[in-house]
N, C-alpha and C. Protein backbone atom coordinates (compact mmCIF):
# COMPACT_ATOMS: atom_id res chain seq x y z
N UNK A 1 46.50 -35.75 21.45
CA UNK A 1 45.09 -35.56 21.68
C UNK A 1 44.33 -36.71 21.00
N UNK A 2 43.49 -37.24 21.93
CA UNK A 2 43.00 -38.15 21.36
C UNK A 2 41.83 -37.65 20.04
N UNK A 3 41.31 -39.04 18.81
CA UNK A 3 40.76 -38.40 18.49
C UNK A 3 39.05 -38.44 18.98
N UNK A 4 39.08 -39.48 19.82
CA UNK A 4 37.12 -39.24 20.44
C UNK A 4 37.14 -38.05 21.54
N UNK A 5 38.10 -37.10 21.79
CA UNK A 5 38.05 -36.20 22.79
C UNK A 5 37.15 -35.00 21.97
N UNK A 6 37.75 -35.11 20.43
CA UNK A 6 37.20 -33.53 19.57
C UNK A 6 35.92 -33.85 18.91
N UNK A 7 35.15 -34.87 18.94
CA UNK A 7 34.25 -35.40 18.42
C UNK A 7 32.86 -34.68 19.14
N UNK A 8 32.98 -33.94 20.59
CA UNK A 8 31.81 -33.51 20.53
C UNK A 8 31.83 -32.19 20.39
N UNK A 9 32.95 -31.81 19.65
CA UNK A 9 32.84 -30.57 19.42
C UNK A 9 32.30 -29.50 17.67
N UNK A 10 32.27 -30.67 17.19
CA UNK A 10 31.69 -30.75 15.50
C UNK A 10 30.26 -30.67 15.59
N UNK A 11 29.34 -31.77 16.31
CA UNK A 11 27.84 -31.23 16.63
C UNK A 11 27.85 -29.96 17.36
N UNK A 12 28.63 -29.09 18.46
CA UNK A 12 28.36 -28.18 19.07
C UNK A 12 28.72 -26.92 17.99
N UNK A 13 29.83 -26.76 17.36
CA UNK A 13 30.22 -25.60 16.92
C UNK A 13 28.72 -25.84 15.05
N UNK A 14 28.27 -26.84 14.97
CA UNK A 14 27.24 -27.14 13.84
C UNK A 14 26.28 -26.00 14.17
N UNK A 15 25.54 -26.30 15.47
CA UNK A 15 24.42 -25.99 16.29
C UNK A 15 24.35 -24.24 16.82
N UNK A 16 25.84 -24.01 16.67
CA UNK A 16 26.35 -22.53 16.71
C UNK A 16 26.04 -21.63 15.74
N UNK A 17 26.24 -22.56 14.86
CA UNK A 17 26.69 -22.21 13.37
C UNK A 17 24.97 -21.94 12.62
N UNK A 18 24.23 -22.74 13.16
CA UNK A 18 22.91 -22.90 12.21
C UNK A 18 22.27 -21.86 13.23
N UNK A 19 22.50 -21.54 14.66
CA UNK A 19 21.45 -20.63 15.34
C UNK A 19 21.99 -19.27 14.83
N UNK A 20 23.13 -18.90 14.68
CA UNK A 20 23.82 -17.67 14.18
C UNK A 20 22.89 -17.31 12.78
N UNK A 21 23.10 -18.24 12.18
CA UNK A 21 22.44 -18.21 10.57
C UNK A 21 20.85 -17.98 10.64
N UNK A 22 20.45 -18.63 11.62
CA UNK A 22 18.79 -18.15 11.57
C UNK A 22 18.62 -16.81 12.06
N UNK A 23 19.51 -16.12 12.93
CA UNK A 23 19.00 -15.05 13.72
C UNK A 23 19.55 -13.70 12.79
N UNK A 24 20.61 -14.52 11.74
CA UNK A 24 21.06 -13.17 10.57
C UNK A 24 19.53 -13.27 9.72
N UNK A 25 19.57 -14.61 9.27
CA UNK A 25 18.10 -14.84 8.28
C UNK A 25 16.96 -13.57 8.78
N UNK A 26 16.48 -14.02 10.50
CA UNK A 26 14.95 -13.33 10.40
C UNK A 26 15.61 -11.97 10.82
N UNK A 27 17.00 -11.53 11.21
CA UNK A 27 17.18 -9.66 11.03
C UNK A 27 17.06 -9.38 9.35
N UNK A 28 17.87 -9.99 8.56
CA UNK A 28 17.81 -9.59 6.94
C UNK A 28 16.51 -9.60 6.48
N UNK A 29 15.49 -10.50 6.94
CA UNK A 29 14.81 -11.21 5.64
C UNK A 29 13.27 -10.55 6.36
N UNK A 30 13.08 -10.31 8.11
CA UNK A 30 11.80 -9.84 9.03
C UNK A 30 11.23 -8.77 8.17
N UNK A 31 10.08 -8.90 8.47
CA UNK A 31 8.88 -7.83 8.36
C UNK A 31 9.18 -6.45 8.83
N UNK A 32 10.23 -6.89 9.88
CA UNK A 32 10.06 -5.13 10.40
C UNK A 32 9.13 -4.95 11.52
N UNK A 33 8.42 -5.63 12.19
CA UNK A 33 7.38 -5.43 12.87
C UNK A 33 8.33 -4.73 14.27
N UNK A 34 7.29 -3.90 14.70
CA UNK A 34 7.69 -3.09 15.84
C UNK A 34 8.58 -1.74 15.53
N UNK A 35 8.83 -1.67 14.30
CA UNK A 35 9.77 -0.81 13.19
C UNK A 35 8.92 0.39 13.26
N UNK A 36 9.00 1.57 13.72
CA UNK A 36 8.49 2.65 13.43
C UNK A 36 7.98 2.95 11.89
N UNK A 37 6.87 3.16 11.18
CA UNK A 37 6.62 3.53 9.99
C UNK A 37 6.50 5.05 9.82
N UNK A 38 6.89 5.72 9.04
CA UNK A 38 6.08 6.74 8.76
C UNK A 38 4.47 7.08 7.78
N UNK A 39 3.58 7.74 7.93
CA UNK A 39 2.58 7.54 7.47
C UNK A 39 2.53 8.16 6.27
N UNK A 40 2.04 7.47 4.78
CA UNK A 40 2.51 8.26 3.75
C UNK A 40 2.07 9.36 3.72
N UNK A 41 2.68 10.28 2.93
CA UNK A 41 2.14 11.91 2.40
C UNK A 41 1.92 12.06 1.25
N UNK A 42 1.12 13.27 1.17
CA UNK A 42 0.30 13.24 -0.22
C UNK A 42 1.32 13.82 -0.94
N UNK A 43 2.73 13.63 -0.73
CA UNK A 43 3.77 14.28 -1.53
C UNK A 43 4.66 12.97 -2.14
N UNK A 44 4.06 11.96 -1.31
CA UNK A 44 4.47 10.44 -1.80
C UNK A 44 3.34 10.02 -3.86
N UNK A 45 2.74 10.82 -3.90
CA UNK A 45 1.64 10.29 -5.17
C UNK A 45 1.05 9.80 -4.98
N UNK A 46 0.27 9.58 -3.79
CA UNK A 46 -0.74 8.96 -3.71
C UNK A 46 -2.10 9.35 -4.40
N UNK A 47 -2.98 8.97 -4.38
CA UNK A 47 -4.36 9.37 -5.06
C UNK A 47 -5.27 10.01 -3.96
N UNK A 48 -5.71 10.64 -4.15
CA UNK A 48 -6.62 11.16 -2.98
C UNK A 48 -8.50 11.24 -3.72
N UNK A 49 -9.28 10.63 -2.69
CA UNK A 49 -10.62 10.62 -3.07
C UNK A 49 -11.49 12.20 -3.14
N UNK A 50 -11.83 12.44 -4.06
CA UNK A 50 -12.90 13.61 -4.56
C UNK A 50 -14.40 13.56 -4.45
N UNK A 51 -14.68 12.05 -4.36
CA UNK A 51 -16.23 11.90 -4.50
C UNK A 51 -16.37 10.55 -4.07
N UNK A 52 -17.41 10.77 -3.44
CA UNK A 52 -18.37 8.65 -2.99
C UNK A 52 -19.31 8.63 -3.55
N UNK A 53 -19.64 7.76 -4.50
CA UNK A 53 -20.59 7.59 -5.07
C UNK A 53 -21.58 6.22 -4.88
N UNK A 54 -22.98 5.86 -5.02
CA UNK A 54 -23.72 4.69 -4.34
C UNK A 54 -23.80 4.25 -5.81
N UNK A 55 -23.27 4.43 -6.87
CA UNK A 55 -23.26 3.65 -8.16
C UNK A 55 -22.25 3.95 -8.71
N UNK A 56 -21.80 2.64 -9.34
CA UNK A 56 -20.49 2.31 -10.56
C UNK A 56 -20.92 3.11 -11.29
N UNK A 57 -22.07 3.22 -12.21
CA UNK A 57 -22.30 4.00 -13.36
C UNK A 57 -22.38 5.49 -12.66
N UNK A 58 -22.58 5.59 -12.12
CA UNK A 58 -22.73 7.73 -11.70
C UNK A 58 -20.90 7.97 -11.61
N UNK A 59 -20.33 6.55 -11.22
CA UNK A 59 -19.21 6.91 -10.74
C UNK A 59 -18.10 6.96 -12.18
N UNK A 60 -18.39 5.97 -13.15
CA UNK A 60 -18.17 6.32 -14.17
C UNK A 60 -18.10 7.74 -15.20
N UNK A 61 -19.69 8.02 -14.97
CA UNK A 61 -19.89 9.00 -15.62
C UNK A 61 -19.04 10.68 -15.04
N UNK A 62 -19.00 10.54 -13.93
CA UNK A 62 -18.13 11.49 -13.09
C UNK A 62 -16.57 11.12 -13.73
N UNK A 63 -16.12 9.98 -13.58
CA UNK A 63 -14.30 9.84 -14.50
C UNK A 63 -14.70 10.38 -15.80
N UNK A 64 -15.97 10.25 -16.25
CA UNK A 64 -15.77 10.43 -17.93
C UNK A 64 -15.61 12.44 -18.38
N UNK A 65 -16.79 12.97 -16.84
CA UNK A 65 -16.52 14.24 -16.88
C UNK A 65 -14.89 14.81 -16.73
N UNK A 66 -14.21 14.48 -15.69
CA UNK A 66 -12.91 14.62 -15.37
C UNK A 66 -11.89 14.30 -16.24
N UNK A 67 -11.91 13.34 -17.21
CA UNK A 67 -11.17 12.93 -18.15
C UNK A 67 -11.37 14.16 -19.73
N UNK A 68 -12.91 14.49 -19.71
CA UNK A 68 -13.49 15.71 -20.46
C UNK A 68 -12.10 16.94 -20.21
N UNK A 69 -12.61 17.25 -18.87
CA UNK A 69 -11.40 18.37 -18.27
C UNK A 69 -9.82 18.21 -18.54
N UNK A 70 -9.35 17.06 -18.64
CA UNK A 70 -7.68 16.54 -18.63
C UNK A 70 -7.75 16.05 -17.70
N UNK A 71 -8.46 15.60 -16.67
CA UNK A 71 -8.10 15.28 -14.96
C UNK A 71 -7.92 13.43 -15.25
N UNK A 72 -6.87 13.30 -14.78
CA UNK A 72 -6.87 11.73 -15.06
C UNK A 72 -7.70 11.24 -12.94
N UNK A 73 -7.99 10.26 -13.82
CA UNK A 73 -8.92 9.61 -12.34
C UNK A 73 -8.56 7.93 -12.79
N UNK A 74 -9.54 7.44 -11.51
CA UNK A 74 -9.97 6.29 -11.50
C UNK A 74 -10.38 6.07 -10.03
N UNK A 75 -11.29 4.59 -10.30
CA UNK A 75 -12.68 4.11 -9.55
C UNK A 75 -11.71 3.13 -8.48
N UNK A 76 -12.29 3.22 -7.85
CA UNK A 76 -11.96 2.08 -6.17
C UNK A 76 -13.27 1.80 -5.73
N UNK A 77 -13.71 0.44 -5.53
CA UNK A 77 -15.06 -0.28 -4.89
C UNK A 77 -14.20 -0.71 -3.67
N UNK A 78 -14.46 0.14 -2.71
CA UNK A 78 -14.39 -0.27 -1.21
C UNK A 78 -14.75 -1.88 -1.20
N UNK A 79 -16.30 -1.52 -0.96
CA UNK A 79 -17.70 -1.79 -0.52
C UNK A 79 -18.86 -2.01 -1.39
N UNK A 80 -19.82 -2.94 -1.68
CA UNK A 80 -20.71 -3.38 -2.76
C UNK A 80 -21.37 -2.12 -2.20
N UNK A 81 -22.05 -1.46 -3.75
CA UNK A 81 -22.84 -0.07 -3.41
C UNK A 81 -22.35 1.20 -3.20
N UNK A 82 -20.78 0.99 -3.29
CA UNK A 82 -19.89 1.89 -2.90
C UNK A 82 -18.63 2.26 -4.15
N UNK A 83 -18.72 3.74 -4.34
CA UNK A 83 -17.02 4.36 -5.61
C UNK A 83 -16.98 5.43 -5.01
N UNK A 84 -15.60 5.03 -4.84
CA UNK A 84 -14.62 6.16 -4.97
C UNK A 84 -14.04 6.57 -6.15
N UNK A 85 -13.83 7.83 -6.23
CA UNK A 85 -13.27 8.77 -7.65
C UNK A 85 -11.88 9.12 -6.84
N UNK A 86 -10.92 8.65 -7.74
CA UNK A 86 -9.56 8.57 -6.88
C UNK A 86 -9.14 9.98 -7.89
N UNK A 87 -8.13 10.56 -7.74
CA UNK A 87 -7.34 11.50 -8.79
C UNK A 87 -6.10 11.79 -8.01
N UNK A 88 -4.83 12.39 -8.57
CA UNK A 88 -3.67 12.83 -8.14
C UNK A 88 -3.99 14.07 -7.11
N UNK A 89 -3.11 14.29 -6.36
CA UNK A 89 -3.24 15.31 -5.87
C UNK A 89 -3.45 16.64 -5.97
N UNK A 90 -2.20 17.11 -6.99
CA UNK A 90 -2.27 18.07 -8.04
C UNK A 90 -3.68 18.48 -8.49
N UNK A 91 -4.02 17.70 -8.52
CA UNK A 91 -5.49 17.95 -9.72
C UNK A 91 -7.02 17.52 -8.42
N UNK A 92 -6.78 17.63 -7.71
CA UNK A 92 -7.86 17.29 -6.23
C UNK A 92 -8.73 18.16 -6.39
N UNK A 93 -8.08 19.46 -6.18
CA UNK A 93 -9.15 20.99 -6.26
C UNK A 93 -10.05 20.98 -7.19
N UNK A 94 -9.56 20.87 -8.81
CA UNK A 94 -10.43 21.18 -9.82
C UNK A 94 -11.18 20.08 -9.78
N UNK A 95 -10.98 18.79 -9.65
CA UNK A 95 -11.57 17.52 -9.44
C UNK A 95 -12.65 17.82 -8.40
N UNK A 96 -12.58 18.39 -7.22
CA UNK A 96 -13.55 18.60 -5.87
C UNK A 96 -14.55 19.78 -7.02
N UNK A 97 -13.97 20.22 -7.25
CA UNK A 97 -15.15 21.62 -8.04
C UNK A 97 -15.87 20.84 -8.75
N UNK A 98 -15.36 19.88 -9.91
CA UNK A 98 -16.42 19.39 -10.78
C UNK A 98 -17.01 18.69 -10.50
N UNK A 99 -16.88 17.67 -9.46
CA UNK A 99 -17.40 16.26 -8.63
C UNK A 99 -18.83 17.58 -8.19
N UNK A 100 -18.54 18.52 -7.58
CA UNK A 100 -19.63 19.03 -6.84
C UNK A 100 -21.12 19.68 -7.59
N UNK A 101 -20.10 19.88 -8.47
CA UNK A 101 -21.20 20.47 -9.88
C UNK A 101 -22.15 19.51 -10.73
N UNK A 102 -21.19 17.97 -10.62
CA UNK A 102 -21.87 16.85 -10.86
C UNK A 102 -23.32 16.65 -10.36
N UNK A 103 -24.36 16.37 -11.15
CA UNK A 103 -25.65 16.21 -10.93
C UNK A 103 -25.77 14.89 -10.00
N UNK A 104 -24.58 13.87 -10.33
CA UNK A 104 -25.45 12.41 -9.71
C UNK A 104 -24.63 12.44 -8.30
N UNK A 105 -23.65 13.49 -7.68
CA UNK A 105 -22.70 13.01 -6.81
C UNK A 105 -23.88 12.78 -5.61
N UNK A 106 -23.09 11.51 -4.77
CA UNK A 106 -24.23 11.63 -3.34
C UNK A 106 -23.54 12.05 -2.07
């Protein structure tokens, strides 16, 4: 066998070799897109909102009541002009009771 007969077969089996490797790359390494998600649950820990408030400070003063109680919280600014009073799930109910009793809630 000659040897310029096998010579074009080193660029071809290369070119094999590197398209194989990209198409493992973007299955391992992809986003996932088109991937069915499931949508989280409030059994995942997420925080769930109790109150919107049109001020940082009302929205403050509402964590400071809840923190009074044991209720752990915290603030999320969407939107300028805009709080959310985040809290665990667990603790949503008593959190919704006192948010409502709150003088500044809007």
């Amino acid at each position: 066998m000659p040897i310029y007969s096998a010579y074009p077969m080193g660029p071809v089996v290369a070119v094999v070799v590197m398209v194989l490797l990209v198409l493992f790359m973007r299955w391992a390494f992809g986003t996932g897109y088109g991937r069915g998600k499931r949508p989280p649950a409030a059994a995942d820990g997420l925080l769930v909102r109790v109150a919107t408030l049109s001020r940082q400070e009302s929205a403050l003063a509402l964590r400071a009541v809840l923190s009074d109680a044991g209720i752990r919280s915290t603030i999320r600014t969407p939107l300028p002009g805009r709080a959310d009073v985040l809290v665990f799930p667990e603790d949503a109910d008593r959190a919704r009771a006192l948010a409502a009793s709150f003088p500044a809630a809007d």
